[in-house]
Protein backbone atom coordinates (compact mmCIF):
# COMPACT_ATOMS: atom_id res chain seq x y z
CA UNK A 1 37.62 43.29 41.64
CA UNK A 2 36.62 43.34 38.14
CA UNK A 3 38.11 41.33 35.24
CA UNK A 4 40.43 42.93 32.35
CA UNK A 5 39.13 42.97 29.00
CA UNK A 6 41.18 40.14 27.94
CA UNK A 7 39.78 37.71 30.99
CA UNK A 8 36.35 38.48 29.96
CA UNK A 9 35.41 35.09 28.29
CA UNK A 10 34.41 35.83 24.82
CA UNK A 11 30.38 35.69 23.78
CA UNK A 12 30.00 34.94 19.85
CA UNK A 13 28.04 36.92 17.55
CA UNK A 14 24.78 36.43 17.75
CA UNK A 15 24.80 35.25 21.16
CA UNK A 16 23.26 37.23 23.19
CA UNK A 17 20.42 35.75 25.19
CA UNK A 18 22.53 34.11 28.09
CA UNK A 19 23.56 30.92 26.18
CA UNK A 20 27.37 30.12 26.78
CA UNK A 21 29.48 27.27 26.59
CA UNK A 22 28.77 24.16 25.89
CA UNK A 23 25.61 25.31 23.80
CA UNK A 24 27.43 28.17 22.05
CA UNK A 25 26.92 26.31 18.50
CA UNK A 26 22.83 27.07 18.47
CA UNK A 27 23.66 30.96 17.91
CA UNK A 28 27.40 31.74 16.93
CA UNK A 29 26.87 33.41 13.69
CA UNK A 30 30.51 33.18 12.66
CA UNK A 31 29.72 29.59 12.45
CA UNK A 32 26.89 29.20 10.54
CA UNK A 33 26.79 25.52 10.26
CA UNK A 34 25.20 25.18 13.74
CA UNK A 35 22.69 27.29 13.19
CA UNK A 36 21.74 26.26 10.06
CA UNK A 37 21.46 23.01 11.09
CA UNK A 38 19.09 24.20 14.07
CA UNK A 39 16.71 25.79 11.65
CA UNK A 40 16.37 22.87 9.55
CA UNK A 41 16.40 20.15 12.01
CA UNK A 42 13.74 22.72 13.95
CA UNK A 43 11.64 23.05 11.04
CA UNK A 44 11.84 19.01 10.09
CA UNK A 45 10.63 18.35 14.19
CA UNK A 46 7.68 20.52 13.89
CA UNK A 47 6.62 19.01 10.73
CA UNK A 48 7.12 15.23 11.69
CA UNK A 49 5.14 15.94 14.93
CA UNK A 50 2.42 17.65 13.34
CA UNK A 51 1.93 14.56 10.80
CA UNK A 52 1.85 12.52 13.09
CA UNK A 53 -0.80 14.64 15.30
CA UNK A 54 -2.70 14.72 11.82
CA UNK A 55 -2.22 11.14 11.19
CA UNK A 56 -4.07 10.31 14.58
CA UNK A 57 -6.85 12.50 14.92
CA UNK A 58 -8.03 10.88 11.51
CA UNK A 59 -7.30 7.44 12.06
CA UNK A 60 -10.86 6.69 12.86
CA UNK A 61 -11.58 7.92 9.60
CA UNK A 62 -9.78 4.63 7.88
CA UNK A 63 -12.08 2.56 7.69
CA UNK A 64 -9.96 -0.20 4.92
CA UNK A 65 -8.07 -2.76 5.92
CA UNK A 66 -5.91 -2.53 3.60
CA UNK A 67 -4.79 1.05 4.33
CA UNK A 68 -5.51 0.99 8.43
CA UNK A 69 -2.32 -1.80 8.28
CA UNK A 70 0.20 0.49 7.55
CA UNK A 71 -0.46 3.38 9.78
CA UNK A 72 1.06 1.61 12.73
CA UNK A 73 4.56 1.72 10.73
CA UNK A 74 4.20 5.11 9.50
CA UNK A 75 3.73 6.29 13.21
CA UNK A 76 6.97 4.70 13.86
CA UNK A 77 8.73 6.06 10.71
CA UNK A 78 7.72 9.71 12.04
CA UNK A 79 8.72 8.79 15.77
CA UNK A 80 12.54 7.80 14.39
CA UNK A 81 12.55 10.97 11.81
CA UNK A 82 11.73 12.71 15.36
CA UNK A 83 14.77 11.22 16.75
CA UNK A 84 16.89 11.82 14.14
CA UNK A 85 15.79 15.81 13.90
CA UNK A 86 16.23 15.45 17.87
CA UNK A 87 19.47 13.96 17.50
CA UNK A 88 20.93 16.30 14.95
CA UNK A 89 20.57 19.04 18.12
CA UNK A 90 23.19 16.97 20.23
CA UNK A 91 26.17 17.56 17.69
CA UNK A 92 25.61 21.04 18.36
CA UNK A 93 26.77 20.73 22.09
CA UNK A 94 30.33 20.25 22.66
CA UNK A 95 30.71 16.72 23.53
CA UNK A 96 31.03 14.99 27.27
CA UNK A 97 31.72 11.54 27.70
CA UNK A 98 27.77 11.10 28.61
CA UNK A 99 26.80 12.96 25.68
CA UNK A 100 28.87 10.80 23.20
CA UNK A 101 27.33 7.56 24.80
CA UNK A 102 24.18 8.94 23.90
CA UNK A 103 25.45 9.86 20.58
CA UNK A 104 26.22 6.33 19.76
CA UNK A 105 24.17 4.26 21.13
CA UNK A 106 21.17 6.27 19.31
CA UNK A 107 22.87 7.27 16.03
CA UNK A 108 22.38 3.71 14.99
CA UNK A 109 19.08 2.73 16.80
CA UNK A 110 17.21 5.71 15.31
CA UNK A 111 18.40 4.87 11.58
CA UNK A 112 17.63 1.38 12.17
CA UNK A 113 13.61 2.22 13.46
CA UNK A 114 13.26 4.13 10.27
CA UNK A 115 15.13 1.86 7.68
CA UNK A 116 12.98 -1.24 9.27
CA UNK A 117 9.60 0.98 8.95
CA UNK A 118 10.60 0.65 5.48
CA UNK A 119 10.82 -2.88 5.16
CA UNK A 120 8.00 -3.34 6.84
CA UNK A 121 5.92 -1.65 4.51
CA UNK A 122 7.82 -3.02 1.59
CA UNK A 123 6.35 -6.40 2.90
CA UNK A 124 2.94 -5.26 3.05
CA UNK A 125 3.12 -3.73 -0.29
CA UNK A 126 4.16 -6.92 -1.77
CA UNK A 127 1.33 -8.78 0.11
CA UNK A 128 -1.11 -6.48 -1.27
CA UNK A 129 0.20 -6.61 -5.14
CA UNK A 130 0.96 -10.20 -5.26
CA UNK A 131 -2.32 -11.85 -2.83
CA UNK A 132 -4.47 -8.48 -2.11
CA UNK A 133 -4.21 -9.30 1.19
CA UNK A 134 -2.30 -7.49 3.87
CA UNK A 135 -0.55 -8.75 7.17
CA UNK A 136 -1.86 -7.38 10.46
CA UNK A 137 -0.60 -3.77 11.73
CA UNK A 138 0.72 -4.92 14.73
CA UNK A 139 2.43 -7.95 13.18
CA UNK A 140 3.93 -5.19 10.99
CA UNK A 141 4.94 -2.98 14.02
CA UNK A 142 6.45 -5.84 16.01
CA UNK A 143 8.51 -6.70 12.29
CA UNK A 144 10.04 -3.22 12.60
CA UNK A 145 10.73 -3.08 16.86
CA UNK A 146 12.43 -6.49 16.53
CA UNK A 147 14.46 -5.62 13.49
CA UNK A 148 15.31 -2.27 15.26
CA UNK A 149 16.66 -3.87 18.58
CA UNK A 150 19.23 -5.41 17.02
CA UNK A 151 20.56 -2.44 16.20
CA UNK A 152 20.37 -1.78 20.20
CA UNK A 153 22.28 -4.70 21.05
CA UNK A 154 24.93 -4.24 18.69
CA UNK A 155 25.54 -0.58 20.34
CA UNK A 156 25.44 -1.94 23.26
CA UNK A 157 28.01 -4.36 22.76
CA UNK A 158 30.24 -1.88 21.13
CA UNK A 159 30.24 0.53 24.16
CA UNK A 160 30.81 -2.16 26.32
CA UNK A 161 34.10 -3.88 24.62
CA UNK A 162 35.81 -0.17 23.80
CA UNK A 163 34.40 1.65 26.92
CA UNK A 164 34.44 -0.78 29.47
CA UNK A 165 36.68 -3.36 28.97
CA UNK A 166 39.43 -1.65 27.02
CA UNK A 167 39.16 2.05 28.86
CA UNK A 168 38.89 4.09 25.61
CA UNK A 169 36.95 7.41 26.40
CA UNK A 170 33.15 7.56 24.51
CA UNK A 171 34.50 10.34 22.90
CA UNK A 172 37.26 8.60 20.96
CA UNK A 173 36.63 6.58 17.92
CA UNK A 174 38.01 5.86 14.43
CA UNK A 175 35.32 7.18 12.10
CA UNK A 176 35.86 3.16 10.25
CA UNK A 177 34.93 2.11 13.46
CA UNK A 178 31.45 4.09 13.73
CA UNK A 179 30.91 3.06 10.60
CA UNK A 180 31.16 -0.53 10.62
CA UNK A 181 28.99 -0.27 13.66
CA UNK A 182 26.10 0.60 11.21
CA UNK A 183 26.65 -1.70 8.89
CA UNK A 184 23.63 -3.88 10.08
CA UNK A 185 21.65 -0.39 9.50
CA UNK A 186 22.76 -0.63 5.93
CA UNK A 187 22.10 -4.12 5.76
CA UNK A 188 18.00 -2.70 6.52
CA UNK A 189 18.51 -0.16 3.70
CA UNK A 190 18.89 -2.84 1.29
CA UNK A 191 16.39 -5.32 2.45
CA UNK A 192 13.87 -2.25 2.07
CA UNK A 193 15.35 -1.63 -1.11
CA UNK A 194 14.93 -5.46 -2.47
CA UNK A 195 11.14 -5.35 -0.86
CA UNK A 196 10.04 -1.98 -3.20
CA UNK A 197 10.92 -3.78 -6.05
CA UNK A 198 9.23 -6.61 -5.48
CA UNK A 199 6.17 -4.85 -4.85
CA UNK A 200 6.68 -3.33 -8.61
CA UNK A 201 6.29 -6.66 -9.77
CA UNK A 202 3.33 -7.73 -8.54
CA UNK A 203 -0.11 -7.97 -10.79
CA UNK A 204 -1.96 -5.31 -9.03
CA UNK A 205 -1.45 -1.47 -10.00
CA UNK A 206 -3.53 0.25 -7.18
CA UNK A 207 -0.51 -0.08 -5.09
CA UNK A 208 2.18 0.80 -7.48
CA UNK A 209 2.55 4.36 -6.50
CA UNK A 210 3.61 3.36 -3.01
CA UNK A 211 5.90 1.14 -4.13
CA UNK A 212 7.86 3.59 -6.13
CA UNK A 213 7.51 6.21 -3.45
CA UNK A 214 9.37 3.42 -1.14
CA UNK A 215 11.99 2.88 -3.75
CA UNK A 216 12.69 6.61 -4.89
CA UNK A 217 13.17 7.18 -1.16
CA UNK A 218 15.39 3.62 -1.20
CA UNK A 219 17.43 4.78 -3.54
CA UNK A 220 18.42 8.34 -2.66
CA UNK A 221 18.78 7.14 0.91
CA UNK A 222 21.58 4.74 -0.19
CA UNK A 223 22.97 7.35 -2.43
CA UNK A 224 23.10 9.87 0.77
CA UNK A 225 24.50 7.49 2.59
CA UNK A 226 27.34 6.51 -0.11
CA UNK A 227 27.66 10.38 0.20
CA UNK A 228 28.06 10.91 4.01
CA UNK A 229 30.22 7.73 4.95
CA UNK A 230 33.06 8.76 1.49
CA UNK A 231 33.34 11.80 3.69
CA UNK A 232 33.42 10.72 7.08
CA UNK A 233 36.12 7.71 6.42
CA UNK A 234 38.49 9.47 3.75
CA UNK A 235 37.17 13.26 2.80
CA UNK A 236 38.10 14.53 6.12
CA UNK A 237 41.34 12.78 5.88
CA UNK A 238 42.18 13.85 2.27
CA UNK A 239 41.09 17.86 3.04
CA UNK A 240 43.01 18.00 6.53
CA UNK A 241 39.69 18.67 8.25
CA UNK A 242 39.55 15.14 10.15
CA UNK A 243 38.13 16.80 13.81
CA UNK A 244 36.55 19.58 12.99
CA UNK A 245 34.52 18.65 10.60
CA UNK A 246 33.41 15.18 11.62
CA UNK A 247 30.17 16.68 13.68
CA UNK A 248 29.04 18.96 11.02
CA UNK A 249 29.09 15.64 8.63
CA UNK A 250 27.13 13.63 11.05
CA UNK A 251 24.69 15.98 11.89
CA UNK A 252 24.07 17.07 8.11
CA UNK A 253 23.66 13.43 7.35
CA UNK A 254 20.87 13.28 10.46
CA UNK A 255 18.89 16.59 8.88
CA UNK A 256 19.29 15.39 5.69
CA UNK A 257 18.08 11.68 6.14
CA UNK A 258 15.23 13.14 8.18
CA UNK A 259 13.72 15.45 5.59
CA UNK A 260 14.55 12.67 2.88
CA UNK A 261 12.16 10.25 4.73
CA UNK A 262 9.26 12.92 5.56
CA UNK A 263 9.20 14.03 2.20
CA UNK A 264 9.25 11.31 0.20
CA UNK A 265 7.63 8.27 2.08
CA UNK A 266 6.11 9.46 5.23
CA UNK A 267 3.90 11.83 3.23
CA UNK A 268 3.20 10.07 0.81
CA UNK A 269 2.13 7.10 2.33
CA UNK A 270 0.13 8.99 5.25
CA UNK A 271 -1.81 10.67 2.38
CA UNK A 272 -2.53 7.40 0.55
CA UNK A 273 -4.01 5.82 4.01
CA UNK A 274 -6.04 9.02 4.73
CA UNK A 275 -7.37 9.24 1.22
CA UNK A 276 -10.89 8.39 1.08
CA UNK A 277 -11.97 5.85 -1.11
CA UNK A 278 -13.25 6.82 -4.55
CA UNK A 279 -16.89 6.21 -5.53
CA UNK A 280 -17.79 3.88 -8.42
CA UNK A 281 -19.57 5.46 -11.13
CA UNK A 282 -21.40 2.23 -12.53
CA UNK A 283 -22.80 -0.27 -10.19
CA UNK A 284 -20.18 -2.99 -9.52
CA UNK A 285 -21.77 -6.05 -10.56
CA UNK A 286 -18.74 -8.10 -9.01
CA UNK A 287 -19.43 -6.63 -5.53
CA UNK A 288 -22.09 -9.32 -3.64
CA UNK A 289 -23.09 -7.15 -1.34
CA UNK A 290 -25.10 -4.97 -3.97
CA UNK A 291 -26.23 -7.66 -6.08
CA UNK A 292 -27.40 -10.45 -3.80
CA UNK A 293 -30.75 -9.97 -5.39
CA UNK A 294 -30.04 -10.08 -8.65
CA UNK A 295 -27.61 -12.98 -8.56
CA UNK A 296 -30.55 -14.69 -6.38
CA UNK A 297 -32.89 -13.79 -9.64
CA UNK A 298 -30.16 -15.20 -12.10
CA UNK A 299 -28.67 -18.06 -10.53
CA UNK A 300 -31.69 -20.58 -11.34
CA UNK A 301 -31.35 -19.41 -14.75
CA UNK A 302 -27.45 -19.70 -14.86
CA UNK A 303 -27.55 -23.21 -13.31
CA UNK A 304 -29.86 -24.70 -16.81
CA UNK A 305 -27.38 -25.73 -19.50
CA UNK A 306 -27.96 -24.60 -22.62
CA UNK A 307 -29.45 -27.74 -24.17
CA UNK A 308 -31.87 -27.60 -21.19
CA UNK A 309 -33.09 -24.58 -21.65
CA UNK A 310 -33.71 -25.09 -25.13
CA UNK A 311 -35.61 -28.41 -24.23
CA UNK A 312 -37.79 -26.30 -21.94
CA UNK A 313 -38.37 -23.34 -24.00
CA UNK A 314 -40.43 -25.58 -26.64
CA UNK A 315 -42.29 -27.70 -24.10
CA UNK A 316 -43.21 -24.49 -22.86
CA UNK A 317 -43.79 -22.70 -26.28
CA UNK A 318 -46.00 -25.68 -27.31
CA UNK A 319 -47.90 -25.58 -23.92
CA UNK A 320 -48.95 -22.24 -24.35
CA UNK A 321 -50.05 -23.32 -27.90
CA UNK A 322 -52.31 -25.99 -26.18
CA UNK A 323 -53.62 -23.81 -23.67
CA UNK A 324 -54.68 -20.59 -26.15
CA UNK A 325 -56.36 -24.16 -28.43
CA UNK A 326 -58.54 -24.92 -25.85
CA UNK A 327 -60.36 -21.60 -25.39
CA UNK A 328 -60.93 -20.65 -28.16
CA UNK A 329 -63.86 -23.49 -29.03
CA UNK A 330 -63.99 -26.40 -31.51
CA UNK A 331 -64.24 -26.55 -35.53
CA UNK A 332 -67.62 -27.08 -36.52
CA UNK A 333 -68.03 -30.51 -38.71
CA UNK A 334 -71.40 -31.38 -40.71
CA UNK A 335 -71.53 -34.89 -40.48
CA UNK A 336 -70.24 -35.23 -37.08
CA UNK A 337 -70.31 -32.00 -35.20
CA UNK A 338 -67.85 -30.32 -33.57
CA UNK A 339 -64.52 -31.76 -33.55
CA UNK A 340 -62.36 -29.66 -31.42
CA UNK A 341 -59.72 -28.77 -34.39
CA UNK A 342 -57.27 -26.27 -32.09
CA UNK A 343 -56.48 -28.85 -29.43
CA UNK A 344 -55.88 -31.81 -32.12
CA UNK A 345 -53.48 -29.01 -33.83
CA UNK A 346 -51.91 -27.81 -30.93
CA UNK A 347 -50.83 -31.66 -30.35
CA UNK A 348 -49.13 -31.52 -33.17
CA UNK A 349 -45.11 -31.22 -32.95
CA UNK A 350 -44.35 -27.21 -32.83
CA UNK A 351 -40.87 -26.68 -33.85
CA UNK A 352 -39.04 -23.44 -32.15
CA UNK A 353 -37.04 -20.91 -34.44
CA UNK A 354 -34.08 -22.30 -32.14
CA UNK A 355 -34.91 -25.89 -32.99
CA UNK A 356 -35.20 -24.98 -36.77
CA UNK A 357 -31.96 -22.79 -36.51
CA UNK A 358 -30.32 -25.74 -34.83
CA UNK A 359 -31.35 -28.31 -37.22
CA UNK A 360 -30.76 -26.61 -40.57
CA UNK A 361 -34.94 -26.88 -41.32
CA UNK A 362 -35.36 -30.47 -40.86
CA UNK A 363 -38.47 -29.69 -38.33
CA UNK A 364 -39.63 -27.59 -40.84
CA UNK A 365 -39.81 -29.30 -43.31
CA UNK A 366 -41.48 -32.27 -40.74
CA UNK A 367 -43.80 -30.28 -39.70
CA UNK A 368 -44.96 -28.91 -43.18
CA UNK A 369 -45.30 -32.21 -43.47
CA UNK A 370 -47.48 -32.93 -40.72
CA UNK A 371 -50.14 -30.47 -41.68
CA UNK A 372 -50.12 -31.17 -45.54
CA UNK A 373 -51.47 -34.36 -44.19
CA UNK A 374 -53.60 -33.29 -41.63
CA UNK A 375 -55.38 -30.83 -44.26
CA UNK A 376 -55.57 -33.92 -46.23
CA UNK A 377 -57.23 -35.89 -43.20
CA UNK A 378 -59.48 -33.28 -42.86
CA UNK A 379 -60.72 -32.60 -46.40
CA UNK A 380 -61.66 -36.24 -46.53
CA UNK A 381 -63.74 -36.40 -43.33
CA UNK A 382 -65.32 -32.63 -44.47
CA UNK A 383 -66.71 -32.99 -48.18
CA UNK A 384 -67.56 -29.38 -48.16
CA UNK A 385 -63.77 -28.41 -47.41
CA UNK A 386 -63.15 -29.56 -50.64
C-alpha cells in the first residue's frame, strides 16, 4: 500500500542524490549555510593536503639547518588545519550523543595542535634572531604534541565529570561551559602571540618576515576568536537564536580559523623553508671554507705587529742594498788598489721612507751626515778625487 502525499517524508531542494536525514545539511539549498560551509571547508582540505604533499616531496631539497627545523611543525600545523576543515563537516550532521563526544573532545585538541605549532615556531624564530642558532625539529615537534595533549586531558576530564558522573547527555552544554573548556587553547594563542614579538626584537633581520607573518596571523586569530566566542556566549542569547544558530557559529569559526592559518602562516613559512638559498654576488671573505688559502697566505703576515714589520722591512731593504754592493765590483784606488767602495757603503745605516716618516727626518739628516763624512774620508785617502 502506498503512502499519501503528506506521509511522504520531505527531500530538500537540492537533494537529490539519495542523501537523507541525518546528512540533509551537505545539499539543502534552502539552507545555504551548510553548504556553504561544505564548499569552503572542501576547498580549505584539498589545499592543506596538497601543501603538505608539496612540502614532502621537496624536503630533500632543504638542505639548511636552519630552515629543515621548522618543517616538522609546519607538517603538524597543516595536519590540525586538516582537522579543523574535517571537523567543520561534523556540524553539518544532526548531532547523536557519539557524534557530540567527538565534537568535543576534538574541537579543543585540534585548536590546541595548531595554536602550539605556533609557539613552537615562535621559539625557533627567536633562537634564530637572538643566537642564529635553531633548536632541533623534533625537539620542536615534541614542544607542540606535549603542549597539545593537555588539551586532550582536559577534554577528557570534562566528558567524564558531566557525562559520566553527573548523567548529562554529550549533547547538552552551556555554551560558557564549552568555552571555558578552551580556555587553555587561548592560553596557547597568547603564548604564540608573546613569542612573535620577541622574535621582532631580535638583532637579526633575515628572519623578520616570519616573525611578522606569525604575529599578523596571532593577531587576527585572537581577534576571530574575540569574534566567535561574543557570539556564542551572548549574541545568540541577545538575537533569540540560542539553538539554532550555535552550529553554524562553531563551524564558521572552524572554516574560518582554518583558512586564517593556511593563508597566512602555513604558506608562508612552507615557502620560506623551500626557498632556495640566494647566491652571493662577491666572494664572501668571512666564509672559511672559500678562503682557507688565502687566510693561510695572510695569517703569517697578520700575526707581525706593526713595529715588527717595520723593523724587518729595513733589515731587509738594507740587505738587498748589500747584496746588489757586492756584484757589482770594487772602486778602483791609485795608491792602494781596489777598495771595494759598494760593500763599505752598503754598511752604512739605510734609513726607510717609513723610518724617516716616523722620525720627522732625524735619519735623514744622520745619514746625510754619514756620507758628507765618508766623501770626506775618501777625498783624503784619493788625492785625485779632489
Amino acid at each position: 500500500m502506498s503512502l499519501s502525499q503528506e506521509e511522504k517524508p520531505s527531500v530538500p531542494w537540492g537533494c537529490g542524490f539519495g542523501l537523507r536525514r541525518p546528512y540533509t545539511l551537505l545539499c539543502d539549498l534552502d539552507v545555504m549555510w551548510g553548504v556553504v560551509v561544505e564548499a569552503v571547508a572542501a576547498s580549505g582540505l584539498l589545499a592543506a593536503v596538497l601543501l603538505a604533499f608539496v612540502l614532502l616531496c621537496r624536503l630533500r631539497l632543504v638542505t639548511e639547518a636552519q630552515k629543515r627545523s621548522g618543517i616538522g611543525s609546519i607538517l603538524l600545523l597543516l595536519f590540525g588545519i586538516i582537522g579543523l576543515f574535517g571537523l567543520s563537516f561534523g556540524y553539518l550532521i544532526e548531532p547523536d550523543e557519539s557524534l557530540c563526544v567527538v565534537r568535543r573532545t576534538l574541537w579543543g585538541i585540534f585548536f590546541a595542535l595548531c595554536f602550539s605549532c605556533m609557539l613552537a615556531q615562535g621559539v625557533r624564530l627567536c633562537r634564530l634572531a637572538r643566537e642564529s642558532r635553531t633548536p632541533d625539529g623534533c625537539a620542536l615537534a615534541g614542544l607542540a604534541l606535549g603542549l597539545t595533549s593537555v588539551q586532550g586531558i582536559i577534554a577528557a576530564e570534562w566528558l567524564l565529570l558531566t557525562v559520566l558522573q553527573e548523567g548529562h547527555p554529550a549533547c547538552h552544554y552551556q555554551p560558557l561551559e564549552f568555552t571555558l573548556a578552551c580556555s587553555y587553547v587561548l592560553g596557547l594563542l597568547l603564548a604564540a602571540l608573546l613569542s612573535a614579538g620577541l622574535a621582532l626584537c631580535g638583532k637579526t633581520r633575515k628572519w623578520r618576515c616570519n616573525a611578522v607573518w606569525l604575529l599578523v596571523s596571532c593577531l587576527m586569530s585572537i581577534l576571530l576568536w574575540v569574534g566567535w566566542v561574543c557570539f556564542y556566549t551572548y549574541g545568540n542569547q541577545a538575537l533569540g537564536k540560542s539553538p539554532d544558530w550555535d552550529e553554524p557559529a562553531l563551524a564558521v569559526a572552524l572554516v574560518a580559523q582554518g583558512w586564517l592559518l593556511l593563508l597566512c602562516h602555513a604558506a608562508p613559512e612552507a615557502h620560506a623553508c623551500l626557498q632556495a638559498a640566494p647566491q652571493p654576488l662577491v666572494p664572501d671573505y668571512f666564509d672559511t671554507s672559500q678562503n682557507s688559502s688565502r687566510m693561510r697566505e695572510t695569517s703569517l703576515e697578520e700575526d707581525i705587529p706593526l713595529s715588527h714589520r717595520q723593523f724587518v722591512d729595513s733589515h731587509g731593504y738594507a740587505f738587498d742594498e748589500n747584496t746588489t754592493g757586492l756584484r757589482s765590483g770594487s772602486h778602483h784606488n791609485g795608491s792602494t788598489g781596489a777598495r771595494p767602495s759598494a760593500p763599505f757603503r752598503s754598511n752604512v745605516y739605510q734609513p726607510t721612507e717609513m723610518t724617516m716618516i716616523l722620525n720627522g727626518g732625524a735619519d735623514d739628516n744622520s745619514g746625510k751626515e754619514t756620507a758628507l763624512k765618508e766623501d770626506e774620508w775618501r777625498c783624503a785617502d784619493d788625492p785625485e778625487e779632489k
